[in-house]
Protein backbone atom coordinates (compact mmCIF):
# COMPACT_ATOMS: atom_id res chain seq x y z
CA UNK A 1 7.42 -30.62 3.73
CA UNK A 2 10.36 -31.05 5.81
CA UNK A 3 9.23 -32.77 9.34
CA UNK A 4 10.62 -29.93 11.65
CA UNK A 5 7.88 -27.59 10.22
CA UNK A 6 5.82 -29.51 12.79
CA UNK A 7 7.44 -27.73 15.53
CA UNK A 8 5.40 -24.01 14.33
CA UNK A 9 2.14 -25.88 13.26
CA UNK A 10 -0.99 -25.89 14.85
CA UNK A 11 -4.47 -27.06 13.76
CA UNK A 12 -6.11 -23.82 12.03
CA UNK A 13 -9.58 -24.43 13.60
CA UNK A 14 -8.41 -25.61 17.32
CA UNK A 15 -5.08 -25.38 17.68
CA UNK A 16 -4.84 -28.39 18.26
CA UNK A 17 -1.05 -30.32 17.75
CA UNK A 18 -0.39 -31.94 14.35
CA UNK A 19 0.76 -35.20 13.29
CA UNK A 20 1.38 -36.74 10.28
CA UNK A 21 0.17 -40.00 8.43
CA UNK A 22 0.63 -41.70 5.20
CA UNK A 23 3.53 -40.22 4.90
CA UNK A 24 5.79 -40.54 1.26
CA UNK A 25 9.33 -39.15 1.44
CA UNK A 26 11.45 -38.17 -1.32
CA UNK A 27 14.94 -35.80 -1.07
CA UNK A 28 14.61 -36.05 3.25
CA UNK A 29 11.34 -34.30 2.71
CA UNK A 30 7.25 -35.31 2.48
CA UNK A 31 6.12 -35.36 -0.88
CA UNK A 32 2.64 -36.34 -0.03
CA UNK A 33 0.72 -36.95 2.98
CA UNK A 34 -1.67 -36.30 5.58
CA UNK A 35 -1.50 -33.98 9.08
CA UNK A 36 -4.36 -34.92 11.46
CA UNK A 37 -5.66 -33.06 14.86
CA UNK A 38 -5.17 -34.76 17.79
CA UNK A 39 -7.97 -32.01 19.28
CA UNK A 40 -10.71 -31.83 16.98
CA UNK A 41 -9.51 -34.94 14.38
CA UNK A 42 -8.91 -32.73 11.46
CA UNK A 43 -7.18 -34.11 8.39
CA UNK A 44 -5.01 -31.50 6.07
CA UNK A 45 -3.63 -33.30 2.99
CA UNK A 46 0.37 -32.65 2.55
CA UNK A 47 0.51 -32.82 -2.00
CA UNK A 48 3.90 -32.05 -3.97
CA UNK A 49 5.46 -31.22 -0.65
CA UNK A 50 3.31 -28.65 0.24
CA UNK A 51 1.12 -28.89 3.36
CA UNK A 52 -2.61 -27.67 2.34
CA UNK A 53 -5.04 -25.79 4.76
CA UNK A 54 -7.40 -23.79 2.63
CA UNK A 55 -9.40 -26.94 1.39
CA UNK A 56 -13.14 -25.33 2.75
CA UNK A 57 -15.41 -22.64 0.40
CA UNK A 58 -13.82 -19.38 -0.01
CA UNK A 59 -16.18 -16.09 -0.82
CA UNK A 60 -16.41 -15.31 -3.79
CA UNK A 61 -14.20 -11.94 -3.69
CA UNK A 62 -11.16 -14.43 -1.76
CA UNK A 63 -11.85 -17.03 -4.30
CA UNK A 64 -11.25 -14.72 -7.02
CA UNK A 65 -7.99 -13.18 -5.69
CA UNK A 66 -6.65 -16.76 -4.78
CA UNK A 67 -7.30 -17.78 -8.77
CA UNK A 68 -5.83 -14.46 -10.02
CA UNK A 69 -2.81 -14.52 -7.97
CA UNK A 70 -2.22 -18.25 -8.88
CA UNK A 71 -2.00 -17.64 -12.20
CA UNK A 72 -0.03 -14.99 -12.06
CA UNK A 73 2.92 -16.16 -9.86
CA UNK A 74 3.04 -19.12 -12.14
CA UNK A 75 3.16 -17.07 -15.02
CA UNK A 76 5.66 -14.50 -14.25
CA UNK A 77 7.86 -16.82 -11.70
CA UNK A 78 11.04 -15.20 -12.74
CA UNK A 79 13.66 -14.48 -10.47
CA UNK A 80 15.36 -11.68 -11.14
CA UNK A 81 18.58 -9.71 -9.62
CA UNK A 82 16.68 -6.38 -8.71
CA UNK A 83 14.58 -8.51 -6.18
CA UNK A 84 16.87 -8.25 -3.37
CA UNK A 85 17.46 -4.26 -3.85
CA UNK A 86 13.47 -4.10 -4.16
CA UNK A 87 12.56 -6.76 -0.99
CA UNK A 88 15.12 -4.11 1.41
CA UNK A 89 13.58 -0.70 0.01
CA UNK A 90 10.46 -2.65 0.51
CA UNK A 91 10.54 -3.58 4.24
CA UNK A 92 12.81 -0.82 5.35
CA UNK A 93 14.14 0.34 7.87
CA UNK A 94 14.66 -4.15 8.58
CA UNK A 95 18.03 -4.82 6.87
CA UNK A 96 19.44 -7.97 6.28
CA UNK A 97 21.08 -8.74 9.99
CA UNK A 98 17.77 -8.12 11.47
CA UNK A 99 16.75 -11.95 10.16
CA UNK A 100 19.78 -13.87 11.95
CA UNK A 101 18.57 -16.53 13.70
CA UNK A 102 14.81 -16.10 13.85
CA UNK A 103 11.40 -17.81 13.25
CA UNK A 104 10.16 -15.43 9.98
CA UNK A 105 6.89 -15.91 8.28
CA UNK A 106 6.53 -14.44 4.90
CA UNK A 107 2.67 -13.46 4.80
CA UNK A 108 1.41 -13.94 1.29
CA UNK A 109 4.72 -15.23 -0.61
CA UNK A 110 3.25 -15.60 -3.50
CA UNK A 111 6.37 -17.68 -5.96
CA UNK A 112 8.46 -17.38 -2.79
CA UNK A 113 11.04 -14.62 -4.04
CA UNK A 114 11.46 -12.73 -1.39
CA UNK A 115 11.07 -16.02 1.24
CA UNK A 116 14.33 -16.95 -0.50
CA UNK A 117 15.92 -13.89 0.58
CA UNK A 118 15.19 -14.21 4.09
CA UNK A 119 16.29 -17.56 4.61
CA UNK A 120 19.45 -16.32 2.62
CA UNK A 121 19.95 -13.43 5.36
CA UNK A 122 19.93 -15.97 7.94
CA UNK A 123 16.96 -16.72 9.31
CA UNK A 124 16.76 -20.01 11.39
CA UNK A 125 13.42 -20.98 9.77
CA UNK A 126 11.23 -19.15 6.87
CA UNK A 127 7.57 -19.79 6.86
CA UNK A 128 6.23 -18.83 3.44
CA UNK A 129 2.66 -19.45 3.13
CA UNK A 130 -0.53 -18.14 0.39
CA UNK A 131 -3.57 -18.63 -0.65
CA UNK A 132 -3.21 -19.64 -3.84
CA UNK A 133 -1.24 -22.30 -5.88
CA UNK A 134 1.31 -19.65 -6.26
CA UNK A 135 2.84 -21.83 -3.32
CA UNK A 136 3.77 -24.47 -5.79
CA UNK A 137 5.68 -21.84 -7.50
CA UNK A 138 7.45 -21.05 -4.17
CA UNK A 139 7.88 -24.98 -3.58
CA UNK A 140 9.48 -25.62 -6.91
CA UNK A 141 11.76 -22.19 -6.85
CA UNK A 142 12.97 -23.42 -2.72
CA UNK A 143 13.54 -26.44 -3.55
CA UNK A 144 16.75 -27.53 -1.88
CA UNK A 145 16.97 -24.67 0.28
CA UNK A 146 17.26 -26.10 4.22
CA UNK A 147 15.53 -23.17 6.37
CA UNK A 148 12.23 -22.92 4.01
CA UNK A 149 9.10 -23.89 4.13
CA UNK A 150 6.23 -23.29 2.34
CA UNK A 151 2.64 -23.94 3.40
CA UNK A 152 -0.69 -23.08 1.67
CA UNK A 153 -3.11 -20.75 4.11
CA UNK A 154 -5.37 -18.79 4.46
CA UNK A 155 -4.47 -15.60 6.74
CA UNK A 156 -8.04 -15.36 8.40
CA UNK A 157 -7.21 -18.93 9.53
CA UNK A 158 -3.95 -19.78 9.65
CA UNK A 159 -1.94 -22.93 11.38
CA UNK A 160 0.56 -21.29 13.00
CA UNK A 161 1.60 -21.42 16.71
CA UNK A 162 2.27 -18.01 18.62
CA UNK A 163 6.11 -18.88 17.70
CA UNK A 164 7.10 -15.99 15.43
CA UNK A 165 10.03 -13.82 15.64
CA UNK A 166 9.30 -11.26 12.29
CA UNK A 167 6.39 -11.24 9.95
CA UNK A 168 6.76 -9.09 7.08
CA UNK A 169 4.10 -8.53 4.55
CA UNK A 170 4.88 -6.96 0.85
CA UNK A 171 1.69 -6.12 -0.88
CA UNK A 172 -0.84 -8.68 0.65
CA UNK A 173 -3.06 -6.85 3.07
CA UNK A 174 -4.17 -4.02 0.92
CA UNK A 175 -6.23 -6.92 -1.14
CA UNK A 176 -7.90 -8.78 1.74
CA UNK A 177 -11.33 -8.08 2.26
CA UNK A 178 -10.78 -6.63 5.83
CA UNK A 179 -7.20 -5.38 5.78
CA UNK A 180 -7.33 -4.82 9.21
CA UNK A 181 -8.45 -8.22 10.08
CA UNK A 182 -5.65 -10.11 8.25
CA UNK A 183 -3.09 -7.25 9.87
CA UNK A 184 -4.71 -8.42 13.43
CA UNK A 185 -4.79 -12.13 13.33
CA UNK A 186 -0.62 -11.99 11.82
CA UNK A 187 0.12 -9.67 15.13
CA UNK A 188 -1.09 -13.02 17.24
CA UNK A 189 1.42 -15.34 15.91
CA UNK A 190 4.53 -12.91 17.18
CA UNK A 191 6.34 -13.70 20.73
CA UNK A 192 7.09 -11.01 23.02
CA UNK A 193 9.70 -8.75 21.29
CA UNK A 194 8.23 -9.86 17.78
CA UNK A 195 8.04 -7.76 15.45
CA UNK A 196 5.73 -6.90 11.93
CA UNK A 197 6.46 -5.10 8.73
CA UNK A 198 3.76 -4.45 6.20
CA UNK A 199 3.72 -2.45 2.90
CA UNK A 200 0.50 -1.12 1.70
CA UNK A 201 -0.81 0.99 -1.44
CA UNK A 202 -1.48 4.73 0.06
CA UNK A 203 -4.39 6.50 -0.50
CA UNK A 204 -2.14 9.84 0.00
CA UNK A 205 -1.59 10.58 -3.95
CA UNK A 206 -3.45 8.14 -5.44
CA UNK A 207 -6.33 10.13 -5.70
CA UNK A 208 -6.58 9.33 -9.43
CA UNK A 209 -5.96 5.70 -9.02
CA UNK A 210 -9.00 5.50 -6.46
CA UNK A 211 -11.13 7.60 -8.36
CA UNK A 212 -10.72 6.60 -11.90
CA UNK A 213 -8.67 3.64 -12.79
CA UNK A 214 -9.78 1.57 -9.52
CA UNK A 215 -14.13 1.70 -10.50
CA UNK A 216 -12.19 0.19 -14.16
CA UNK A 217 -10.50 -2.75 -12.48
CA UNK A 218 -13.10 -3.36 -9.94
CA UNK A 219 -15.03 -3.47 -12.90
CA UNK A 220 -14.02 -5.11 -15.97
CA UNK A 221 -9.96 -6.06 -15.72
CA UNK A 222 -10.14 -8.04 -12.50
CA UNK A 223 -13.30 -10.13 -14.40
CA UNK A 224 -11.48 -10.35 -18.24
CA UNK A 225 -9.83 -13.85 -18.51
CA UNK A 226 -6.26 -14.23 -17.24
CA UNK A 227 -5.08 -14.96 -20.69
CA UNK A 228 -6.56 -11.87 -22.05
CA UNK A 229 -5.81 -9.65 -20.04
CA UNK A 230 -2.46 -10.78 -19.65
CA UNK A 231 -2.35 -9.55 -23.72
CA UNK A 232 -4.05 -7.01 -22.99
CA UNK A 233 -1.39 -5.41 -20.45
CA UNK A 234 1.35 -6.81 -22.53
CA UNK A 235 0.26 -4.06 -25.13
CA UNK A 236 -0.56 -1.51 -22.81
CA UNK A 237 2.68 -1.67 -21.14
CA UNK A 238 4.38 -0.81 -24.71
CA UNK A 239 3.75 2.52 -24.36
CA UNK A 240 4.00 3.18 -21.13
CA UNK A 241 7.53 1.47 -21.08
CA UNK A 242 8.69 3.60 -23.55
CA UNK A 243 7.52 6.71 -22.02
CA UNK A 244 9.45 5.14 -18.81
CA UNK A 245 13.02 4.69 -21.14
CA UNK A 246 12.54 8.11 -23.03
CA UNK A 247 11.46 10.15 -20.46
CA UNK A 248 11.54 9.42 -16.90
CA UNK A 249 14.15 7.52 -16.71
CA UNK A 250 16.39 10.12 -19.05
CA UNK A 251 14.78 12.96 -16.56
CA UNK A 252 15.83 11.38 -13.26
CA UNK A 253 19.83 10.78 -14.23
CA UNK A 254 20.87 13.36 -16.70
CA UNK A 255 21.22 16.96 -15.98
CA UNK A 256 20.40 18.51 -18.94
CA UNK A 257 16.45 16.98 -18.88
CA UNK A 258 16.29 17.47 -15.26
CA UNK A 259 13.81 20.49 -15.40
CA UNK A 260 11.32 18.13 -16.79
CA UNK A 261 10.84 16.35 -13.19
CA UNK A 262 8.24 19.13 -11.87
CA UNK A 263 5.54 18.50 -14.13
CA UNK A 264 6.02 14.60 -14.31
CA UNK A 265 3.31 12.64 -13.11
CA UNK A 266 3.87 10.15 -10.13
CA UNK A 267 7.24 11.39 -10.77
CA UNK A 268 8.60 9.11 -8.11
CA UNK A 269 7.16 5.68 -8.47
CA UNK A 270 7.18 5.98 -12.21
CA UNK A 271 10.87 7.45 -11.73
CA UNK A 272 11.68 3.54 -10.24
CA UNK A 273 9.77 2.06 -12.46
CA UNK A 274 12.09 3.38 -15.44
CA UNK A 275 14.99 1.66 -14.11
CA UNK A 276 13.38 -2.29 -14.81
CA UNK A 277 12.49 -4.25 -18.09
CA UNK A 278 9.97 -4.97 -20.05
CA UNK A 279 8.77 -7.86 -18.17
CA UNK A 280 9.12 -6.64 -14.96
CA UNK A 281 6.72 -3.12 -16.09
CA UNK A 282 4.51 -5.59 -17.34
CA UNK A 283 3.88 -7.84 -14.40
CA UNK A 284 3.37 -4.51 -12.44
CA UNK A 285 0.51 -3.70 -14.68
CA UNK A 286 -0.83 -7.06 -15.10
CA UNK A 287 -0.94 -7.19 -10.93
CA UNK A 288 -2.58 -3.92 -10.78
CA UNK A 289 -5.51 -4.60 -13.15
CA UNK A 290 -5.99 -8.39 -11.88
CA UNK A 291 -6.65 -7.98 -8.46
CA UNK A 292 -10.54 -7.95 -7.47
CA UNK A 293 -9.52 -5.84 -4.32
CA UNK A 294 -7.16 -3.43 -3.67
CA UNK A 295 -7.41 -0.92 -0.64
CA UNK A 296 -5.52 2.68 -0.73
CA UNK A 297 -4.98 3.30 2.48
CA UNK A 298 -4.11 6.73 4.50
CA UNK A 299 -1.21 7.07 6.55
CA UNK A 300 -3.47 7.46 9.79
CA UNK A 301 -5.28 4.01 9.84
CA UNK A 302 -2.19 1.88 9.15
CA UNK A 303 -0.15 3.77 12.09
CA UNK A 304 -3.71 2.99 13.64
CA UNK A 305 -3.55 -0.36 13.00
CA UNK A 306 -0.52 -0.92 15.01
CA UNK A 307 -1.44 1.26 17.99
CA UNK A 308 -4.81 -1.04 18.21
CA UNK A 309 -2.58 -3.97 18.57
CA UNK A 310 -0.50 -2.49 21.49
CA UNK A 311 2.74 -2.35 19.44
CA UNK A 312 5.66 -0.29 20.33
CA UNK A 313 8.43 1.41 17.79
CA UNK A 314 5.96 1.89 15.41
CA UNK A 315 7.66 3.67 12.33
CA UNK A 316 5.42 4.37 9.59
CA UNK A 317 7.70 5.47 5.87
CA UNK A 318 6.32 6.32 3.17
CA UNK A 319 7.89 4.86 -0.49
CA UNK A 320 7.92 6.18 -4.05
CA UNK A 321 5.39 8.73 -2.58
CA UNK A 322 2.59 6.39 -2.77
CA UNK A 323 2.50 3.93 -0.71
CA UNK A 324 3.55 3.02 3.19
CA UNK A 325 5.96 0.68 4.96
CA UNK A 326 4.88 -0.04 8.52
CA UNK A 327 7.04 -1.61 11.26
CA UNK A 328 6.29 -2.17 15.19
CA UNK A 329 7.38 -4.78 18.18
CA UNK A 330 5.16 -6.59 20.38
């Protein structure tokens, strides 16, 4: 933990200001420690440089999505080139200027890829935070890198003063409990002039997901063993990846097996998907079958969501035809 970070923290249950004790320092930063209320008397512990605020009894559903999701950024915790193409298609229309010189909070960062990339674009400070022990994924992969942070939280409760210049969201609040709720309590932390960008898995043609494959994962996937299933999608991504080289991916660049692209399935998403490796296809699969919740969710209630919280701009996209990027200003 680097000691500025105390300028944007705040006690999660009072709000109270934070101070640190105990402190042990190694490369200019807080390996391990303790920050204590001065309102209420709290004590957070500070371990392998990672402040930690999610120490009290999760339900059973959160508990569950913070093990699965800490697993699985420590698992596949490559970095890879396509990340920086996918992180701007993912929070467009925000390009990289739009981060110069402000307070950004990357809600949900799981190994930190994409909190790289906006400290990179010149943000003054990056706030990474997550659930799970992903973080120490994100803490080992940031290492070195002067305006990032990375704190573990939980977004119902989270220790952040009302400081924030951007929050951006990719793929987190469609697997809270209440999506709305963790959307709400993220539109608190942003001054006047703020602004938030989420992504979200549509419900607008994903009937099939929601009807048939979700009632599967809800059921049996998210509940298999990590290590299982993680074989388990390793083998069903073999022939889905090869459908993806053979046939989408030949269908969306040559002309000659262009006519094939009307009756392809999820032609659009699966059309992207084409373009990455092996690994990447299977961490895609592995995330959707691991999650114990995941909301589809129509175009009208995220714009919703926004208009509840009184923001202006609001621009609602929608990507690969099945999901939606959301943006709006305080």
């Amino acid at each position: 933990m680097k000691e500025r970070l105390l300028e944007y923290l705040a006690c999660p249950a009072c709000q109270g200001p934070l101070k640190i004790e105990n402190a042990v320092w190694e490369r200019d930063e807080i390996r391990e420690g303790k920050l204590i209320c001065g309102g209420c008397a709290a004590a957070y512990p500070i371990r392998d440089f990672v402040p930690r605020f999610v120490e009290k009894k999760l339900i059973e559903q959160e508990e569950r999505t913070r093990s699965a999701w800490g697993f699985q950024w420590n698992i596949f915790d490559e970095l890879h080139d396509s990340y920086r193409e996918q992180f701007l298609d993912w929070i467009y229309p925000v390009r990289k200027n739009f981060f110069r010189d402000k307070v950004v909070v990357d809600a949900g960062c799981g190994m930190g890829r994409f909190t790289m990339l906006a400290a990179e674009f010149g943000a003054r400070e990056v706030i990474g935070f997550d659930l799970s022990r992903a973080v120490d994924a994100a803490a080992r992969l940031g290492a070195g890198i002067p305006n990032l942070h990375i704190i573990q939280a939980d977004i119902y409760s989270l220790p952040l003063k009302q400081e924030i210049d951007f929050i951006y969201s990719i793929g987190v609040i469609h697997h809270l409990p209440n999506p709305y709720e963790g959307f709400s309590k993220l539109c608190r932390l942003l001054k006047p002039g703020g602004a938030i960008h989420v992504w979200v898995y549509g419900y607008e043609n994903n009937e099939f997901i929601v009807k048939y494959l979700n009632p599967l994962r809800e059921k049996l996937t998210s509940r298999l063993p990590y290590r299982l299933l993680y074989f388990l999608t390793f083998f069903l991504t073999l022939p889905l990846h090869f459908i993806l080289k053979t046939v989408y991916l030949p269908s969306s660049r040559c002309r000659i097996m262009s006519f094939l692209k009307p009756m392809l399935p999820y032609r659009d998403y699966l059309s992207w998907l084409s373009r990455y490796s092996f690994r990447h296809n299977h961490h895609v699969i592995f995330d959707h079958l691991v999650a114990p919740i995941a909301h589809y969710i129509p175009r009208a209630e995220i714009e919703s969501w926004y208009q509840k919280e009184g923001l202006k701009k609001i621009r609602i996209t929608p990507r690969n035809n099945n999901s939606w990027r959301g943006f709006g200003i305080r």
